[in-house]
Protein backbone atom coordinates (compact mmCIF):
# COMPACT_ATOMS: atom_id res chain seq x y z
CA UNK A 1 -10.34 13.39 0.75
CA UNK A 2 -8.87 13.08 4.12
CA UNK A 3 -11.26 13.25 7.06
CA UNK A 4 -11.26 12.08 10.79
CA UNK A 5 -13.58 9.55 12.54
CA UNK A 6 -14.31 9.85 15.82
CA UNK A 7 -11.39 11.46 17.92
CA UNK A 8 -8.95 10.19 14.72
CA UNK A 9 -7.47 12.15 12.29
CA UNK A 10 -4.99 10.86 9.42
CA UNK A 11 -1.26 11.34 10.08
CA UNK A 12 0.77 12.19 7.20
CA UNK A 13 3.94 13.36 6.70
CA UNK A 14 4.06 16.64 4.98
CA UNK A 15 5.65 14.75 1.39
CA UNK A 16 3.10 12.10 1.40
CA UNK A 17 0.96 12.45 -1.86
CA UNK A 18 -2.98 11.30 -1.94
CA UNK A 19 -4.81 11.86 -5.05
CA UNK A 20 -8.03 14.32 -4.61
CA UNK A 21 -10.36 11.01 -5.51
CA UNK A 22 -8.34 8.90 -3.07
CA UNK A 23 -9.71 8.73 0.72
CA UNK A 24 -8.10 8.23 3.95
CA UNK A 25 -10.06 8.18 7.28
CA UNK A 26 -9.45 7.76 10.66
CA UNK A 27 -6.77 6.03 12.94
CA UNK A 28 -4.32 6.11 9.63
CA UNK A 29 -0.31 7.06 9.61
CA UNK A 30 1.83 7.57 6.28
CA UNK A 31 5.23 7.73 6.38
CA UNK A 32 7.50 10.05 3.69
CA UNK A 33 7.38 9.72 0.26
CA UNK A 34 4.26 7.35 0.01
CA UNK A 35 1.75 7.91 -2.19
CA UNK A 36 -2.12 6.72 -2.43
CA UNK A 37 -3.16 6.93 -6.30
CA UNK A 38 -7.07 7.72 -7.83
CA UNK A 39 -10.07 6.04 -5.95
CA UNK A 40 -8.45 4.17 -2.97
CA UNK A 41 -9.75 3.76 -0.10
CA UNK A 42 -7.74 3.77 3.58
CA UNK A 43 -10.57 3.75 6.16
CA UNK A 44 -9.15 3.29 9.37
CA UNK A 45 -12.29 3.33 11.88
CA UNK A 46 -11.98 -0.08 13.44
CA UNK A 47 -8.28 -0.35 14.13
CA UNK A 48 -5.12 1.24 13.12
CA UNK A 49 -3.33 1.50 9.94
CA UNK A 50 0.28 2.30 9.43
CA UNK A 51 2.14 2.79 6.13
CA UNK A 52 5.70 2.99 6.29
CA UNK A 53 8.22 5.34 4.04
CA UNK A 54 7.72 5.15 0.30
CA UNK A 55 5.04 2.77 -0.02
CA UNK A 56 2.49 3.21 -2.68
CA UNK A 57 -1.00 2.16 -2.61
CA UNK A 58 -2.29 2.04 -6.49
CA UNK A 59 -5.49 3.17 -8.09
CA UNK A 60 -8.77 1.90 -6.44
CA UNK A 61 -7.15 -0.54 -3.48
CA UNK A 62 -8.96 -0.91 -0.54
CA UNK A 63 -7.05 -0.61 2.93
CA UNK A 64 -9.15 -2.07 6.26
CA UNK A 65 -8.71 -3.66 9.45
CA UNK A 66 -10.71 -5.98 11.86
CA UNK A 67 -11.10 -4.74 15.75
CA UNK A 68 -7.55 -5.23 17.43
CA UNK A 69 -5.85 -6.45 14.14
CA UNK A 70 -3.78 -3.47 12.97
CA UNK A 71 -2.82 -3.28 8.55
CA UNK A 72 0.53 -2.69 9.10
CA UNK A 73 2.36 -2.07 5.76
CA UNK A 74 6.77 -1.13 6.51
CA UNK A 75 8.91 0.87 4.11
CA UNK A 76 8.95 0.03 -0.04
CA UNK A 77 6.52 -1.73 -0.22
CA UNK A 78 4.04 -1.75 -4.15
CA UNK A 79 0.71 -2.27 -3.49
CA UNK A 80 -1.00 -2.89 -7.05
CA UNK A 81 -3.93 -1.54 -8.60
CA UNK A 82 -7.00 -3.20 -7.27
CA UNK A 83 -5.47 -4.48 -4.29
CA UNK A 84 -7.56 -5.48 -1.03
CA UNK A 85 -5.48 -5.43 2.26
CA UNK A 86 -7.09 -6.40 5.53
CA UNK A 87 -5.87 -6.34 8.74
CA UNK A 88 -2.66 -8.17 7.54
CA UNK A 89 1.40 -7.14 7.90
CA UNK A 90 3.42 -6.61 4.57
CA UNK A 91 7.44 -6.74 5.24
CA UNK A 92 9.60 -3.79 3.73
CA UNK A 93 10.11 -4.26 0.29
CA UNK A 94 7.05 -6.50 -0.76
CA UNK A 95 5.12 -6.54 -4.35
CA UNK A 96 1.50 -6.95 -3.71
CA UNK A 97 0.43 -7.62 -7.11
CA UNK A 98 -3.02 -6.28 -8.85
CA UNK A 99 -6.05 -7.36 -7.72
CA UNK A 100 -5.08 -9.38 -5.02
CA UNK A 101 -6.25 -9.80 -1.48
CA UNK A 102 -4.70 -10.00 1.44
CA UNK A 103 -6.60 -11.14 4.58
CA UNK A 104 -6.57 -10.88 8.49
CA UNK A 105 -3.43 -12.31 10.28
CA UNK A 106 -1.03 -12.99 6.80
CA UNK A 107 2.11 -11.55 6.72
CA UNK A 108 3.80 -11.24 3.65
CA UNK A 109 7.25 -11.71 4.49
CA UNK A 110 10.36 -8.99 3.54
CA UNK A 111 11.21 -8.29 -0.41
CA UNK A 112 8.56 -11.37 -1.06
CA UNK A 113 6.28 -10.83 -4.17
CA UNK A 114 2.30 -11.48 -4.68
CA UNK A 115 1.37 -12.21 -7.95
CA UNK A 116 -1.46 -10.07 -9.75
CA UNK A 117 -4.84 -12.07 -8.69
CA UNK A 118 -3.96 -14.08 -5.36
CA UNK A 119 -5.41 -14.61 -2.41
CA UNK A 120 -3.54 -15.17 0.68
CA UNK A 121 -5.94 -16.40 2.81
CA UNK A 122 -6.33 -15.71 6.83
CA UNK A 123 -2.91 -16.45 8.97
CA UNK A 124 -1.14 -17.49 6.12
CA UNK A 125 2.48 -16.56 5.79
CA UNK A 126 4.50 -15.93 2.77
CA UNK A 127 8.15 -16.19 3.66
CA UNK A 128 10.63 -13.65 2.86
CA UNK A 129 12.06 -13.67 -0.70
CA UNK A 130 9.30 -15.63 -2.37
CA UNK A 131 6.67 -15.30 -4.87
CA UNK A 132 3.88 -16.37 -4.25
CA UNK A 133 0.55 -16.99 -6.64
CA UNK A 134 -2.90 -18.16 -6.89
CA UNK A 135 -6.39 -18.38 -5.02
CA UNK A 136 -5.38 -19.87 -2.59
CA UNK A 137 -1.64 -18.31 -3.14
CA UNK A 138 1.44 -21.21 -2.74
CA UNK A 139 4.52 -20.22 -2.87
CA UNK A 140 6.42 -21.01 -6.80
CA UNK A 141 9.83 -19.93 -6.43
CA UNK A 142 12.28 -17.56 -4.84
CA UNK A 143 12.12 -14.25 -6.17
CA UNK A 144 15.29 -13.66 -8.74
CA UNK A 145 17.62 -10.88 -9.14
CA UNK A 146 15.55 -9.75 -12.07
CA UNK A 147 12.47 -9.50 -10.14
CA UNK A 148 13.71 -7.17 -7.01
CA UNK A 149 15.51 -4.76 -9.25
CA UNK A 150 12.42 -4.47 -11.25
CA UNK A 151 10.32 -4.45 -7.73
CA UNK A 152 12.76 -1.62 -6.47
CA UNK A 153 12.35 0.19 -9.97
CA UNK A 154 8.63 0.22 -9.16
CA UNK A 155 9.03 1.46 -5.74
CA UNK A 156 11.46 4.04 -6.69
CA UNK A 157 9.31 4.96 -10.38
CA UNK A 158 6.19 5.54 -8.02
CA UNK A 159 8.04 8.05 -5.55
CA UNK A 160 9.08 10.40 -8.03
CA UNK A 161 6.02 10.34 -10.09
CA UNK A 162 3.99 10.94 -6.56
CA UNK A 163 6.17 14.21 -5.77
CA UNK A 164 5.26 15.46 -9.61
CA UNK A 165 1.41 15.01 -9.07
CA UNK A 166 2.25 16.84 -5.85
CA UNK A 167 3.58 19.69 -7.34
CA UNK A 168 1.28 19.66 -10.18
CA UNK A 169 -1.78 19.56 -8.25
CA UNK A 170 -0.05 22.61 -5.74
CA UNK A 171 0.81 24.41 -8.91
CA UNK A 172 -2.97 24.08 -9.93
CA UNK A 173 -4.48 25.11 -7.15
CA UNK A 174 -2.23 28.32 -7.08
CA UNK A 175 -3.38 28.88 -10.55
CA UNK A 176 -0.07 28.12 -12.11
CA UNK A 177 -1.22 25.63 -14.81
CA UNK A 178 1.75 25.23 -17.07
């Protein structure tokens, strides 16, 4: 579902895919190739929200801002399932791992890495490069070789499959169900 607020309406770029039980209100921007998967949420009625190229937001995350705090998200970036991101800045090329959350002022720095279940709490900054873990999350270690090509295998995994849904779900509603 993609509906205004107010004066706002959603700006997407035509390749962007959003499942039909996703939702994106309001002051929201999607760059190319990103994709928003089954039950997610994107409500941008209190501030902006900008997604960057090739991002994708995974099955029932929760996108939000505070007033004058923008959720800015840039390019590659993996949001996990059950992710909550609020108000908060996530570098190019970040892992946001499932379930965690994300809160007003952090910035998760470039090609960094959340693991599944964190919390990074208000203002806190993960530097680039890291990964980062726990409630409250601490940086462990530098992110290896291993990790980014399986980050960027993610990234890349979730673009493609977002274009097939695409054209699945344009083939269905044409009637063409093969």
């Amino acid at each position: 579902m993609i509906i205004p607020y107010k004066t706002h309406h959603p700006k997407l770029h035509e390749s962007v895919y959003i499942s039909d039980s996703a939702m994106v209100s309001g002051d929201v921007t999607i760059g190319a190739h990103s994709s928003v998967w089954p039950g997610s949420v994107i409500r941008g009625d209190v501030s902006p929200t900008i997604i960057g190229e090739r991002v994708n937001i995974q099955d029932l995350s929760v996108l939000h801002q505070s007033p004058d705090r923008p959720l800015i998200i840039e390019d590659d970036v993996t949001v996990g399932h059950q992710v909550t991101l609020h108000s908060c800045v996530i570098r190019k090329k970040a892992l946001i791992g499932m379930a965690s959350v994300i809160l007003d002022g952090a910035e998760i720095g470039e090609g960094a890495f959340i693991g599944a279940g964190s919390l990074v709490p208000p203002g806190k900054k993960i530097p680039a490069g890291m990964m980062a873990f726990g409630r409250p999350a601490k940086v462990i270690r530098e992110v290896t070789d291993e990790d980014r090509l399986d980050m960027e295998r993610i990234s890349r995994e979730y673009a493609e499959k977002a274009q097939l849904y695409k054209k699945s779900e344009a083939d269905h509603k044409n009637g063409d169900d093969r």
